[in-house]
N, C-alpha and C. Protein backbone atom coordinates (compact mmCIF):
# COMPACT_ATOMS: atom_id res chain seq x y z
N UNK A 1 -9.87 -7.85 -40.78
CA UNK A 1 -9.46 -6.47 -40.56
C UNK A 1 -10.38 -5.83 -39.52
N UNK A 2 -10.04 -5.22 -38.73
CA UNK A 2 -10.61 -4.57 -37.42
C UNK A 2 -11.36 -3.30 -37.85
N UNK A 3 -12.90 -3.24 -37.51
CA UNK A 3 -13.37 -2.44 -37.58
C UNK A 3 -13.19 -1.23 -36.50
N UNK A 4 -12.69 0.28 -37.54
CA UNK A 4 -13.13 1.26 -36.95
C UNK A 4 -13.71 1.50 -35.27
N UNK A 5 -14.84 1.10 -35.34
CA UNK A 5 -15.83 0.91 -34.23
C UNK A 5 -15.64 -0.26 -33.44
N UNK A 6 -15.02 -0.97 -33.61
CA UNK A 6 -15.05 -1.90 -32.74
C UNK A 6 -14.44 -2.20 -31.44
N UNK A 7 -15.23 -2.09 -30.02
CA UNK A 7 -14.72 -1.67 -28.90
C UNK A 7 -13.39 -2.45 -28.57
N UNK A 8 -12.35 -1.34 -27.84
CA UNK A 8 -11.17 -1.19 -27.72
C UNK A 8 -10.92 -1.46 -25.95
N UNK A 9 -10.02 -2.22 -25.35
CA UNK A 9 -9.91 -2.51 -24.16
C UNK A 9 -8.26 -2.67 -23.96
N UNK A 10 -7.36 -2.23 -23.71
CA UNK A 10 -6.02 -2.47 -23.74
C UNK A 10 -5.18 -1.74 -22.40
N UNK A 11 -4.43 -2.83 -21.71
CA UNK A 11 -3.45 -2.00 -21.10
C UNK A 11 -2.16 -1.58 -21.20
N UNK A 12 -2.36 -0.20 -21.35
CA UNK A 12 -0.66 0.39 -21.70
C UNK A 12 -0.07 0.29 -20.44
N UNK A 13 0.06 0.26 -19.06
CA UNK A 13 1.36 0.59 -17.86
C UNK A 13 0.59 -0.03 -16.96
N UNK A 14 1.30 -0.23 -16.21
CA UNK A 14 0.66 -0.62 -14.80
C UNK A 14 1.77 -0.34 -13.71
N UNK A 15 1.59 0.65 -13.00
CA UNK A 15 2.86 1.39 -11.97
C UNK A 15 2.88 1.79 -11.09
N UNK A 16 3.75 1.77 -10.23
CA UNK A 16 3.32 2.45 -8.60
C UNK A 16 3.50 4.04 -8.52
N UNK A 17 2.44 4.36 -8.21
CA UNK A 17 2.21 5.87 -8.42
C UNK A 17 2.68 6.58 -7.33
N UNK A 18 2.53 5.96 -6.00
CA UNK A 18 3.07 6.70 -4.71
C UNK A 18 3.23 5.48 -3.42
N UNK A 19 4.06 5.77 -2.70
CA UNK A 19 4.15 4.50 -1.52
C UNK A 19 5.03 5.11 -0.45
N UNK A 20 4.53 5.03 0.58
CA UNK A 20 5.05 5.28 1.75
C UNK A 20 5.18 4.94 3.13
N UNK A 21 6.09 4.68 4.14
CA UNK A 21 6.04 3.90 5.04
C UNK A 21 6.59 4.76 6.32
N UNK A 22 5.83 4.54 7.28
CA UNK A 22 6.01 5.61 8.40
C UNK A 22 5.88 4.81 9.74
N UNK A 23 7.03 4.65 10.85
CA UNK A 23 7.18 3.97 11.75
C UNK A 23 7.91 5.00 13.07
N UNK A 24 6.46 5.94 13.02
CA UNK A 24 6.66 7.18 14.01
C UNK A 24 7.23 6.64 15.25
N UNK A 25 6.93 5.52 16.03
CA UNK A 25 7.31 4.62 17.63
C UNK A 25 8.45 3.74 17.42
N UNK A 26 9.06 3.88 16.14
CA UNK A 26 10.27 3.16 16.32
C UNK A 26 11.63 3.64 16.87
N UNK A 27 12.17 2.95 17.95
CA UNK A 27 12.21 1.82 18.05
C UNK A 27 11.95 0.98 19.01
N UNK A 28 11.17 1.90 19.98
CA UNK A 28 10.58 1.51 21.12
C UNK A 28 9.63 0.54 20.78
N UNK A 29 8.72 0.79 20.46
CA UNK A 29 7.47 -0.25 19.57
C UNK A 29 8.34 -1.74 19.47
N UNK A 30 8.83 -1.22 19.01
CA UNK A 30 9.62 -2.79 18.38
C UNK A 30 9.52 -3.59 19.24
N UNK A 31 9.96 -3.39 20.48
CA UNK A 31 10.21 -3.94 21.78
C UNK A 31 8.96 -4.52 22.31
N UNK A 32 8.08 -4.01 21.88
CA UNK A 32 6.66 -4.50 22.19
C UNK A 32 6.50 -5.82 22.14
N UNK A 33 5.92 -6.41 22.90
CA UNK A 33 5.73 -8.22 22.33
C UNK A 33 3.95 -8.11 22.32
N UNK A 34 3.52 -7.14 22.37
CA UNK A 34 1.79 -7.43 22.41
C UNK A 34 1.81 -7.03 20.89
N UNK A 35 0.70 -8.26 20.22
CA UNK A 35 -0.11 -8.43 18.82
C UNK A 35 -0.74 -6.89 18.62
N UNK A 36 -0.11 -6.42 17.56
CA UNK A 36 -0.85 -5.12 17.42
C UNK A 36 -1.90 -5.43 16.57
N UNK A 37 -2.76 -4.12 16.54
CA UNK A 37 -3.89 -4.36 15.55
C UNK A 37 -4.15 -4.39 13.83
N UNK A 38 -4.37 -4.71 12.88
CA UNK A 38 -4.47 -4.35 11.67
C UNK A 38 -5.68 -3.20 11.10
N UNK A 39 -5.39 -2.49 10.34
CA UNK A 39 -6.90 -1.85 9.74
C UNK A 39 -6.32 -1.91 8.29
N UNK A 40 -7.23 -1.85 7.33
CA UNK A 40 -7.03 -2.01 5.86
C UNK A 40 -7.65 -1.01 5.02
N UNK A 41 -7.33 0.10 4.88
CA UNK A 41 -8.34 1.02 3.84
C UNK A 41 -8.43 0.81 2.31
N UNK A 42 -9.18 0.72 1.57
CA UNK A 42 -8.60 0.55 0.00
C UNK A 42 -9.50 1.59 -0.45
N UNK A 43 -8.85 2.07 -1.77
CA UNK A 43 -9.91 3.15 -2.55
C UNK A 43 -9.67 2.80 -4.09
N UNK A 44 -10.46 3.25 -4.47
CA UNK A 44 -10.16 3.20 -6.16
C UNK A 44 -10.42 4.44 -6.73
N UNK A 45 -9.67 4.93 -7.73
CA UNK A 45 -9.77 6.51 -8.16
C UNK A 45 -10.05 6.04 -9.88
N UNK A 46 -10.74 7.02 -10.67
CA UNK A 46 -10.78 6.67 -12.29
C UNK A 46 -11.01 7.88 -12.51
N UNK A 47 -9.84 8.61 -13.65
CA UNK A 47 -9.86 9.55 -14.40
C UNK A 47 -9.40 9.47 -15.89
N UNK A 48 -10.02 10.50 -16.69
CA UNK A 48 -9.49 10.52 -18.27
C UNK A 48 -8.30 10.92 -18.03
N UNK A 49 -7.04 10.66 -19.01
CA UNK A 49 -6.31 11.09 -18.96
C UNK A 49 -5.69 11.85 -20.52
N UNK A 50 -6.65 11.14 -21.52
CA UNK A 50 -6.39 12.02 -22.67
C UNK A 50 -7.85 11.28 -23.17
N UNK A 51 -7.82 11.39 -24.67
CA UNK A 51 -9.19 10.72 -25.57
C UNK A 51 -9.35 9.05 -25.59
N UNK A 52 -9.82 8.49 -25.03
CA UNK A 52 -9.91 7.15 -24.55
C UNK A 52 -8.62 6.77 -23.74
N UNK A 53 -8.21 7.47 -22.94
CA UNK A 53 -7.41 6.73 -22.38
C UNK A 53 -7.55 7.34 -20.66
N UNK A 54 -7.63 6.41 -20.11
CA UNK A 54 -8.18 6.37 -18.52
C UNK A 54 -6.65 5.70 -17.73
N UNK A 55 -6.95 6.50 -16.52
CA UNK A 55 -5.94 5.84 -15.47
C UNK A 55 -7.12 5.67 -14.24
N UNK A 56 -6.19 4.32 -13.94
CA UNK A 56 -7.79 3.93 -12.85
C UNK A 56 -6.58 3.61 -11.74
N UNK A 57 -6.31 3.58 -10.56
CA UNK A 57 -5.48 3.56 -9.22
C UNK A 57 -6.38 3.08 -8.44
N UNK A 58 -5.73 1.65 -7.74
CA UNK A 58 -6.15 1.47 -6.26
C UNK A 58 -5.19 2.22 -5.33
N UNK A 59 -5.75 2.16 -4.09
CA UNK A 59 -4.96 2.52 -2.89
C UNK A 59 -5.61 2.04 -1.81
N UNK A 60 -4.17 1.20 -1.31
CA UNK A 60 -4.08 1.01 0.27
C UNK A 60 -3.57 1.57 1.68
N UNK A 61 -4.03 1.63 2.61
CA UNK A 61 -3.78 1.97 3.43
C UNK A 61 -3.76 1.33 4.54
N UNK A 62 -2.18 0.75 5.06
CA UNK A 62 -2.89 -0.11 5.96
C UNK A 62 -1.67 0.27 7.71
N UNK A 63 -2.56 0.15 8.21
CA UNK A 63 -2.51 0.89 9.82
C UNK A 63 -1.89 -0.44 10.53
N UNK A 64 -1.14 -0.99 11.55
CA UNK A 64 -0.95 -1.20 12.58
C UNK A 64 -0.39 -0.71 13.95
N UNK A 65 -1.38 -0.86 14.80
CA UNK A 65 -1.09 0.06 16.20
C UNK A 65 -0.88 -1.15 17.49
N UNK A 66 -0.78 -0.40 18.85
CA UNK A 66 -0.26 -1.75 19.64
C UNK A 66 -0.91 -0.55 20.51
N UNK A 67 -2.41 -0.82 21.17
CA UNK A 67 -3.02 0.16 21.58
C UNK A 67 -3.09 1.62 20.71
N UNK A 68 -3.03 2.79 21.54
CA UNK A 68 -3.02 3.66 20.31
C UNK A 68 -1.95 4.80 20.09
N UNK A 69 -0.44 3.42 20.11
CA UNK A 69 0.83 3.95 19.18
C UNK A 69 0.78 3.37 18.19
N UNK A 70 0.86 4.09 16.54
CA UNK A 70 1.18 2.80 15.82
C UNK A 70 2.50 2.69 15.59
N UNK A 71 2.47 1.29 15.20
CA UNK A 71 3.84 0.45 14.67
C UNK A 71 4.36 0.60 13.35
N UNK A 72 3.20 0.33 12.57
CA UNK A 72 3.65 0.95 11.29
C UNK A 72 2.50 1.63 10.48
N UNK A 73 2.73 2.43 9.37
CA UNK A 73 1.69 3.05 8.21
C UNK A 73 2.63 3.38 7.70
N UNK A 74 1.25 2.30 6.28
CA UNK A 74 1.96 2.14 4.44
C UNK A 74 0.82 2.59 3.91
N UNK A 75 1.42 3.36 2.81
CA UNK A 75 0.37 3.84 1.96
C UNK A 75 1.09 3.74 0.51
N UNK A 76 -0.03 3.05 -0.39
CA UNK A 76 0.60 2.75 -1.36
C UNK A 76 -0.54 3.09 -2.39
N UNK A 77 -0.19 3.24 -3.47
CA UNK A 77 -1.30 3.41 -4.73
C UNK A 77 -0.73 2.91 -5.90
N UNK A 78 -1.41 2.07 -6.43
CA UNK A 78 -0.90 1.33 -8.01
C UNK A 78 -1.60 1.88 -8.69
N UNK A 79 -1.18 1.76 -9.96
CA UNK A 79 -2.70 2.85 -11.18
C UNK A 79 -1.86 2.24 -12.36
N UNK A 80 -2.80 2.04 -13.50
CA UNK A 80 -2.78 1.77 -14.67
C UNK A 80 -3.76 2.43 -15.23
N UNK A 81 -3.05 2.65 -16.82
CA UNK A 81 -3.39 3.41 -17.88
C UNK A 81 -3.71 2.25 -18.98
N UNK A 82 -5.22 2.98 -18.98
CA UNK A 82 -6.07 1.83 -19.97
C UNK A 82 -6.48 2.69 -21.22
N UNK A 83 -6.32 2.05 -22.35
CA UNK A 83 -6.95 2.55 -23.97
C UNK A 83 -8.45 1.33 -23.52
N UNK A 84 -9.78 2.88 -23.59
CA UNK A 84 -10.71 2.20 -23.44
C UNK A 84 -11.64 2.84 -24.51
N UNK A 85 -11.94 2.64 -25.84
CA UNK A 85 -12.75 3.18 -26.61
C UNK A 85 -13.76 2.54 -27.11
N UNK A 86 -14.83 3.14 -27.65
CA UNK A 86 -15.87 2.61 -28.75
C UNK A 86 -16.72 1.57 -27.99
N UNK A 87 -16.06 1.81 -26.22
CA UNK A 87 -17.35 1.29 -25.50
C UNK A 87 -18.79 2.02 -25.05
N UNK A 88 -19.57 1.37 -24.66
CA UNK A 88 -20.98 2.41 -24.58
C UNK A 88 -21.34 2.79 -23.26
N UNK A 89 -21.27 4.03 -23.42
CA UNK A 89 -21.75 4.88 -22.31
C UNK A 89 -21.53 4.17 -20.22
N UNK A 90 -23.03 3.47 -20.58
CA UNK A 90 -23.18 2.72 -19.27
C UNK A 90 -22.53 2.05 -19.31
N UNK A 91 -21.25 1.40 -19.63
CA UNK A 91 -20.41 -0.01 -19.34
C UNK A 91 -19.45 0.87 -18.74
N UNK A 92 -18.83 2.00 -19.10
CA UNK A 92 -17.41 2.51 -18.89
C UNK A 92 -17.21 2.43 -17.52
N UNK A 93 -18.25 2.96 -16.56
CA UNK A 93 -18.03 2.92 -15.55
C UNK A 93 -17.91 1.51 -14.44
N UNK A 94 -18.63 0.66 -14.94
CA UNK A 94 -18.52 -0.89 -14.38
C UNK A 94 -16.80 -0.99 -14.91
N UNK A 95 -16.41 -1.14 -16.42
CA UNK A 95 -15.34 -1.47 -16.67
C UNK A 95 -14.18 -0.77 -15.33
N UNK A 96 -14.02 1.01 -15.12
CA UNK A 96 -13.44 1.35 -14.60
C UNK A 96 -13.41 0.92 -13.35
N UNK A 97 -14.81 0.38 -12.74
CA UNK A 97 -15.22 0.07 -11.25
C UNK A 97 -14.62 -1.08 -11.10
N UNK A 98 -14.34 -2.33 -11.89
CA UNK A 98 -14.22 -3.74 -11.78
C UNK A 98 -13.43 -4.08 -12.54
N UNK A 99 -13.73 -3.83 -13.67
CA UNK A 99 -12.09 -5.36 -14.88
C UNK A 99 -10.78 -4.29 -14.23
N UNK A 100 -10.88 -2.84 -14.19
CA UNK A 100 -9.41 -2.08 -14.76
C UNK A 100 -8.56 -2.39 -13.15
N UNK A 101 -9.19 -1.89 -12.16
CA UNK A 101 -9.30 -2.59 -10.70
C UNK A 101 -8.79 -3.92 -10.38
N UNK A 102 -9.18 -4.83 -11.13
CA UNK A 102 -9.14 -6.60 -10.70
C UNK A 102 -7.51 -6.28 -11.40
N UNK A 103 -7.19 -5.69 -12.15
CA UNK A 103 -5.80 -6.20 -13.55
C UNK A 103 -5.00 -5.43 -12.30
N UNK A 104 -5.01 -3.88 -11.69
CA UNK A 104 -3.97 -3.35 -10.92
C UNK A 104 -3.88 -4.26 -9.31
N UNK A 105 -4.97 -4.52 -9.05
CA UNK A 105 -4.88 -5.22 -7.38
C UNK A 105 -3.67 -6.44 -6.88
N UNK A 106 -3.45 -6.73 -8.20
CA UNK A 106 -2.10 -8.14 -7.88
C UNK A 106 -0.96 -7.11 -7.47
N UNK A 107 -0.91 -6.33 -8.12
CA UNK A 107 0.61 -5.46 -8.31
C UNK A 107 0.47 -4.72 -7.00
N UNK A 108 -0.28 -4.22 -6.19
CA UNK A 108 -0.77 -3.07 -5.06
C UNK A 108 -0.31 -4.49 -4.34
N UNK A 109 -0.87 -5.40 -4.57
CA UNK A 109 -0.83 -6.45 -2.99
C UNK A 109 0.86 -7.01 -3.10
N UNK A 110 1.36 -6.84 -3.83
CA UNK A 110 2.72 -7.38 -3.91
C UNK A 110 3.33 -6.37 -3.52
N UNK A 111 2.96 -4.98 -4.09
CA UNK A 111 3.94 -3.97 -3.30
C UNK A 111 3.91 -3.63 -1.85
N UNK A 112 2.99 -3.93 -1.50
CA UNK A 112 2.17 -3.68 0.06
C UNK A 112 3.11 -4.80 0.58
N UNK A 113 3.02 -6.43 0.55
CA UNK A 113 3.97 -7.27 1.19
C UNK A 113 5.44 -6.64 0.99
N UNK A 114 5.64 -6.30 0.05
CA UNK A 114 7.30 -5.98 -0.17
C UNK A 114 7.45 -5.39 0.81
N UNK A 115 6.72 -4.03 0.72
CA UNK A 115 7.07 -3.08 1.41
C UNK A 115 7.55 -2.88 3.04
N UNK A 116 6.11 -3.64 3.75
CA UNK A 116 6.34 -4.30 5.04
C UNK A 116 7.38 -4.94 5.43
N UNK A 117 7.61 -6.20 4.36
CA UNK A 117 8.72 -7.07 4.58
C UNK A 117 10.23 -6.12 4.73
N UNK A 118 10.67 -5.28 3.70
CA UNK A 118 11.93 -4.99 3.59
C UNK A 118 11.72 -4.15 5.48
N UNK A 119 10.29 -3.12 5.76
CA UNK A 119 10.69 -2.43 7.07
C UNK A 119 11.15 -3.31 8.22
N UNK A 120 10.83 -4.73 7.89
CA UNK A 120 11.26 -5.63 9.05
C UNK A 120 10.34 -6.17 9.87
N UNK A 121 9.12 -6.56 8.96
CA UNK A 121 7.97 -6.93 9.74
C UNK A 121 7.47 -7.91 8.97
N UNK A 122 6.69 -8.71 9.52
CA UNK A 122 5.58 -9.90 8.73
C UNK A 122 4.98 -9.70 7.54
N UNK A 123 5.20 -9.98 6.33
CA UNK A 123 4.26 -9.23 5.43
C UNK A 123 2.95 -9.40 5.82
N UNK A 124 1.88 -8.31 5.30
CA UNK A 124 0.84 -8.20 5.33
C UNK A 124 0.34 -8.72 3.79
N UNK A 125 -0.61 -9.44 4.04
CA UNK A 125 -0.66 -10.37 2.46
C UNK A 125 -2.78 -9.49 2.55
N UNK A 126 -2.46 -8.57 1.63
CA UNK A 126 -4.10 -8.21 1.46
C UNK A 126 -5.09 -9.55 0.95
N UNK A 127 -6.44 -9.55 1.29
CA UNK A 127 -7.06 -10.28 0.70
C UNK A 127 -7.58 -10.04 -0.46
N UNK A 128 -7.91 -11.23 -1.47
CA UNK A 128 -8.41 -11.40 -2.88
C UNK A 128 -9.38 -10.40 -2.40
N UNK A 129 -9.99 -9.89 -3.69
CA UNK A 129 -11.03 -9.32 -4.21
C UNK A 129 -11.59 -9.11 -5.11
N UNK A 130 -13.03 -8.94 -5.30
CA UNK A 130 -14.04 -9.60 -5.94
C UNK A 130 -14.71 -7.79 -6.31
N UNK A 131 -13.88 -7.30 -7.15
CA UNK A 131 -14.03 -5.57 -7.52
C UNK A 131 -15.85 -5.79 -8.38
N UNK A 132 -15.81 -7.05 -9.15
CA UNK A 132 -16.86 -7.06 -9.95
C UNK A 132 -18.13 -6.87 -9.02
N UNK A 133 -18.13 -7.94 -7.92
CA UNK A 133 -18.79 -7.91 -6.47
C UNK A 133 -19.00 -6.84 -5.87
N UNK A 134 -18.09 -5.81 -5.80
CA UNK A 134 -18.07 -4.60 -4.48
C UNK A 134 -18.52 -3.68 -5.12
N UNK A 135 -18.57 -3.64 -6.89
CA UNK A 135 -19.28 -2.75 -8.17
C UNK A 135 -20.54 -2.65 -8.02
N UNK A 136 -20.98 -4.44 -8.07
CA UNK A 136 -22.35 -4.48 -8.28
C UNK A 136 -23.51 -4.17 -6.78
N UNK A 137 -22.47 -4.43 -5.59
CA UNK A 137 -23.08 -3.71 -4.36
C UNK A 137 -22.81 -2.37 -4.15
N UNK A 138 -22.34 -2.06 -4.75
CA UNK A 138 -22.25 -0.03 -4.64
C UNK A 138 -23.17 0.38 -5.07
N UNK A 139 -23.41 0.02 -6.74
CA UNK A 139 -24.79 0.05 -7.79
C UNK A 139 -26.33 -0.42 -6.89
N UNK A 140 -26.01 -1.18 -6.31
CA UNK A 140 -27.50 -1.28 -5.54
C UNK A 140 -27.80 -0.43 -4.51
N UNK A 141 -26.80 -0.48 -3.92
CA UNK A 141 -27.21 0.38 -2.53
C UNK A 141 -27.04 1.33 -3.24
N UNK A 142 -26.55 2.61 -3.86
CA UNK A 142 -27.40 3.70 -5.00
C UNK A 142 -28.90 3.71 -5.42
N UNK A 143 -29.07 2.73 -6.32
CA UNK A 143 -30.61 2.84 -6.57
C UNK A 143 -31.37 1.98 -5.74
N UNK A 144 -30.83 2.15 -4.26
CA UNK A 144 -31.92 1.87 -3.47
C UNK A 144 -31.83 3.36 -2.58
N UNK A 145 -31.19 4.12 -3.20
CA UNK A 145 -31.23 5.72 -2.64
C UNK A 145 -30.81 5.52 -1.03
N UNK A 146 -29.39 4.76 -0.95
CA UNK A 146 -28.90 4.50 0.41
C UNK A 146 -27.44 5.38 0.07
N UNK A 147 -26.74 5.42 0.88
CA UNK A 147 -25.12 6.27 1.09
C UNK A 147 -24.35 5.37 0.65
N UNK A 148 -23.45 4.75 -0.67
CA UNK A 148 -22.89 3.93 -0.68
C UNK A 148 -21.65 4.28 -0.44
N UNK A 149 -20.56 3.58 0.03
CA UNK A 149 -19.28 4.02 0.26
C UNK A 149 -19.06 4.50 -0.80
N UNK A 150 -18.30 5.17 -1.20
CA UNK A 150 -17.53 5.09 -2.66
C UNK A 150 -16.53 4.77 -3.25
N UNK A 151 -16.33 3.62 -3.90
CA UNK A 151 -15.58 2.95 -4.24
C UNK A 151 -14.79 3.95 -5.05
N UNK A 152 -15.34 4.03 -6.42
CA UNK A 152 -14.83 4.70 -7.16
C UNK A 152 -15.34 6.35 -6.88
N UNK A 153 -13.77 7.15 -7.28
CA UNK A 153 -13.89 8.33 -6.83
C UNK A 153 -13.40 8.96 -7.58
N UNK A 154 -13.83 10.22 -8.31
CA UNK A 154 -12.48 10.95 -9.23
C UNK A 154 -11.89 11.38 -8.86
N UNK A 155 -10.12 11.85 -9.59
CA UNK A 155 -9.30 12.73 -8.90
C UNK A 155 -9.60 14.14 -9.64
């Protein structure tokens, strides 16, 4: 029988929260035969959303231009709603920074290829990531009293 206290980790949803695709130079662009450029933004957001229960969202952003028209911009954000209780203090935020992150990033990178693909372009296949990794270098460069990007951000 499950104790009371005993820390709680569960995902209720995992969903696309917002996505959008904008191909301001079309259809001239198109015509282009020069390799445009890629840029990749990602963010991660973590908020309560009631009494143990957190929604944590990645978001991508990803740019291609052909000099400086672009071709296309997608913006997409996945977020899942996690039951996270009866964990302690200092973990919540690693958990939110890294496990809740690693579980939404498959679903963001699949919607991101979709998305591209259906506008009529190459999918863009994001690369793996290593959230536990980009956690534990945020945390250092902090208490080495440096500017760390910020990964995680509240809304």
């Amino acid at each position: 029988m499950a104790d009371n206290n005993d820390p709680v980790f569960q995902i209720q949803r995992v969903y696309m929260k917002e996505a959008s695709l904008e191909q301001p130079n079309s259809p001239a662009i198109l015509l282009d035969q020069e390799q445009p450029s890629v840029d990749i933004q990602l963010g991660v957001e973590a908020q309560q959303a009631a009494d143990g229960v957190y929604e944590v969202a990645v978001s991508a952003t990803v740019t291609t231009k052909i000099k400086d028209r672009t071709v296309f911009l997608v913006e997409v954000k996945q977020a899942g709603i996690f039951e996270i209780r009866n964990v302690p203090p200092e973990q919540m935020q690693a958990i939110m920074g890294s496990a809740c992150p690693q579980i939404v990033y498959p679903y963001l990178r699949g919607n991101v290829a979709d998305i591209v693909t259906r506008a009529g372009f190459p999918p863009v296949h994001l690369a793996e990531i290593n959230f536990q990794a980009m956690y534990e270098q945020q945390q250092a460069q902090q208490a080495q009293g440096g500017e760390a990007s910020p990964i995680i951000t509240s809304a």
